[in-house]
C-alpha atoms as a PDB file:
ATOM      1  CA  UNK A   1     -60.458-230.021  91.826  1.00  0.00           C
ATOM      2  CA  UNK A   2     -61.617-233.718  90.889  1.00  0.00           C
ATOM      3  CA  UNK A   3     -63.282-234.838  94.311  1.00  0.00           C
ATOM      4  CA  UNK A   4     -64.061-238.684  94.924  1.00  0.00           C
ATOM      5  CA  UNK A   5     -66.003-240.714  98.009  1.00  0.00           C
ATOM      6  CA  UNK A   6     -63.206-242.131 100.189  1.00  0.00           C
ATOM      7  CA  UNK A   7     -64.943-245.289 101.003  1.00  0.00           C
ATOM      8  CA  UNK A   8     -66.300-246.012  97.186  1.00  0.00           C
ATOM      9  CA  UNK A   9     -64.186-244.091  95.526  1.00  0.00           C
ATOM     10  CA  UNK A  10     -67.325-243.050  93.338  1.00  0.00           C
ATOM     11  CA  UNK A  11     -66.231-239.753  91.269  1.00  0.00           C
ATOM     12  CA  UNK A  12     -67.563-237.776  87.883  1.00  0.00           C
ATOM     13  CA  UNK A  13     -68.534-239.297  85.094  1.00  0.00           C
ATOM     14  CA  UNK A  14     -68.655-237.664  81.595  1.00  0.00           C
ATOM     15  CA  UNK A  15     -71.755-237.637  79.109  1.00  0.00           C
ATOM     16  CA  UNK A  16     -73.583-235.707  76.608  1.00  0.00           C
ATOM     17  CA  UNK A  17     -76.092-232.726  77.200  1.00  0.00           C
ATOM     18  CA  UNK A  18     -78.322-233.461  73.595  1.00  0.00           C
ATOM     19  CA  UNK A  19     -80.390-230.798  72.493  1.00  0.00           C
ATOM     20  CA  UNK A  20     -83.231-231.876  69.735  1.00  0.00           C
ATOM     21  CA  UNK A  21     -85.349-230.254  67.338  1.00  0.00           C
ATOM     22  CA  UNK A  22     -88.194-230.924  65.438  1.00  0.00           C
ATOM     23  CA  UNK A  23     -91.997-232.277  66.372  1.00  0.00           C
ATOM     24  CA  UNK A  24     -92.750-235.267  68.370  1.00  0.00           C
ATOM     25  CA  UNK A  25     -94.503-238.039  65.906  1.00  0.00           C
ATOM     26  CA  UNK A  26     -97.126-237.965  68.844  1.00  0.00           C
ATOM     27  CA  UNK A  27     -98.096-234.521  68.152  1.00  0.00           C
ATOM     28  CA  UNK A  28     -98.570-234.676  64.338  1.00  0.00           C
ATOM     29  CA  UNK A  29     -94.564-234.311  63.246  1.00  0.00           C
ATOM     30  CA  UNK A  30     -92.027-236.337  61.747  1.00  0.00           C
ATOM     31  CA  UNK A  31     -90.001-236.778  64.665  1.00  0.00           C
ATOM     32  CA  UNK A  32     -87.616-235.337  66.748  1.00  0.00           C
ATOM     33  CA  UNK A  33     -83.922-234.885  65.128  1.00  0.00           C
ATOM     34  CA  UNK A  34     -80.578-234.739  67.596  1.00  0.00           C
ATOM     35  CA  UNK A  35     -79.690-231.032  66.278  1.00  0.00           C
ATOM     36  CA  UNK A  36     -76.068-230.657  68.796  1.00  0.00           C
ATOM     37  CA  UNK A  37     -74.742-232.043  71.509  1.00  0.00           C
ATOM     38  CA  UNK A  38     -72.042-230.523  74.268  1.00  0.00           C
ATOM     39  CA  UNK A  39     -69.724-232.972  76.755  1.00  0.00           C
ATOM     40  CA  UNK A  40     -71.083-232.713  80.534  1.00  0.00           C
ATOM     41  CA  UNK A  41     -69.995-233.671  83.716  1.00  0.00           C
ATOM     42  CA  UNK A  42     -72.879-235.903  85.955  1.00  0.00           C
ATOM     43  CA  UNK A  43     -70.642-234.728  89.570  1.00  0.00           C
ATOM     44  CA  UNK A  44     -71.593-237.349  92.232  1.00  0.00           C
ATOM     45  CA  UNK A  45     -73.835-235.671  95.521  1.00  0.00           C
ATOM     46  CA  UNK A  46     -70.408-235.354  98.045  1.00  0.00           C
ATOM     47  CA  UNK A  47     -70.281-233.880 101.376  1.00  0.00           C
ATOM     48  CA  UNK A  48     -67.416-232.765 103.694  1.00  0.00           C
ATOM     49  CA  UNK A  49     -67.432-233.830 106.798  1.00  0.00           C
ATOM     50  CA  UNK A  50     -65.240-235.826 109.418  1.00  0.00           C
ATOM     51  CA  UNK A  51     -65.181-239.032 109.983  1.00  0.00           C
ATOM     52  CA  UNK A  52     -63.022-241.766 111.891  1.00  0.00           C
ATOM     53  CA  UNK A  53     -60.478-243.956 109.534  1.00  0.00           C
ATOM     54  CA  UNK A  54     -58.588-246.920 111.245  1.00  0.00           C
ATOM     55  CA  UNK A  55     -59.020-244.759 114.525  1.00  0.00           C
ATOM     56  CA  UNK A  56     -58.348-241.000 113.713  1.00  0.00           C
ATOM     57  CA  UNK A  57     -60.237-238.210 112.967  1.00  0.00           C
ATOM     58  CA  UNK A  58     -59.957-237.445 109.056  1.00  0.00           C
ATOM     59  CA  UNK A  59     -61.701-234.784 107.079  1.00  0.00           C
ATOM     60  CA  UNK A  60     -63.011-236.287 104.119  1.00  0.00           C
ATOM     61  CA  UNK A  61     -65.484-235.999 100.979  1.00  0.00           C
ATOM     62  CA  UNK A  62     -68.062-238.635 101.798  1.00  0.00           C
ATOM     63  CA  UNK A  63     -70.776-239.574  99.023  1.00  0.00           C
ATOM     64  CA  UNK A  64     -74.389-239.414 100.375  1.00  0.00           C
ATOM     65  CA  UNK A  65     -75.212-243.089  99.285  1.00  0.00           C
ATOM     66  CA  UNK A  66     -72.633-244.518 101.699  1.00  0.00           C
ATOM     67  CA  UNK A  67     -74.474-242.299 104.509  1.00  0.00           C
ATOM     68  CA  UNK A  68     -77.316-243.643 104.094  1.00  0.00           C
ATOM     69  CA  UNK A  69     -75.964-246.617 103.992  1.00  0.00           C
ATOM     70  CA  UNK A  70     -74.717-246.267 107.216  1.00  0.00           C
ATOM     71  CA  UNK A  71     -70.722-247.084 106.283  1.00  0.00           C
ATOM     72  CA  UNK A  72     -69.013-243.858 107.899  1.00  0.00           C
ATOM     73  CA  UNK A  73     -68.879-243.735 111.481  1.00  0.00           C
ATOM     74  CA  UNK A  74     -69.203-239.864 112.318  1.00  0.00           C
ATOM     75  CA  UNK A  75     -66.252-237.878 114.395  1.00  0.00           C
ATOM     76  CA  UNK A  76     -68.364-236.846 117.785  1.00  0.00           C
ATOM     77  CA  UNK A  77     -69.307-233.357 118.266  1.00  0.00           C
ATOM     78  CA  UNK A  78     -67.653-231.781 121.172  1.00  0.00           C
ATOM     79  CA  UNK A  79     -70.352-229.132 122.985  1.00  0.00           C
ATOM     80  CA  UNK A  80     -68.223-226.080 124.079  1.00  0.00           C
ATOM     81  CA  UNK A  81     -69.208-225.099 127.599  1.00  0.00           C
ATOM     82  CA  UNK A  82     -71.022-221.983 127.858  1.00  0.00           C
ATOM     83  CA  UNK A  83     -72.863-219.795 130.653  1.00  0.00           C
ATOM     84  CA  UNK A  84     -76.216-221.376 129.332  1.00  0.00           C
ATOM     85  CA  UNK A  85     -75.276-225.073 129.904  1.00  0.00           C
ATOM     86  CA  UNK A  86     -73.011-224.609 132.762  1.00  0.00           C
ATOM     87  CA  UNK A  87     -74.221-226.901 136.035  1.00  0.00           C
ATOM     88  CA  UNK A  88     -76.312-224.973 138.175  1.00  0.00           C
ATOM     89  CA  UNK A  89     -75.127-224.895 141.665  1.00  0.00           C
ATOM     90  CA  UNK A  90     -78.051-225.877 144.525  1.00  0.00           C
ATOM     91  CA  UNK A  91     -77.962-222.856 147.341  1.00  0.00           C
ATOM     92  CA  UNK A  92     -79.068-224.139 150.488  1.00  0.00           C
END
């Protein structure tokens, strides 16, 4: 499934995965030769989560550069009541 950041629309990018051979000149050789090379993907760092988008809730892939950024505004948590953080009642 090709994923992409909603705000930046930042998605893969395709490259080469080079594999050499061959002696470094810097260690006495003749230098390193390209001996193959196989297409890659470089996938960008994406996270789930759920933000707000022109005032709803929306589940979306969010890139970690436009977190840090500080461009998503979050979806707040809602706390389910339990026993433990019920309100205490004060017996008299």
């Amino acid at each position: 499934m090709f994923r992409k950041c909603t705000l930046c629309q930042k998605g893969e990018l395709s490259g080469k995965l080079i594999t050499r051979k061959g002696q470094y000149k810097a260690k006495g050789g003749t230098g390193s030769k390209i001996a193959r090379w196989s297409k890659r993907k470089f996938l960008p760092n994406l996270q789930k989560m759920r933000i707000i988008v022109e005032g709803k809730l929306q589940r979306a892939f969010v890139c970690t550069k436009c977190l840090k950024k500080g461009v998503v505004q979050k979806a707040c948590v809602k706390v389910k009541p339990s026993l433990n953080n019920a309100p205490k009642e004060l017996s008299l």
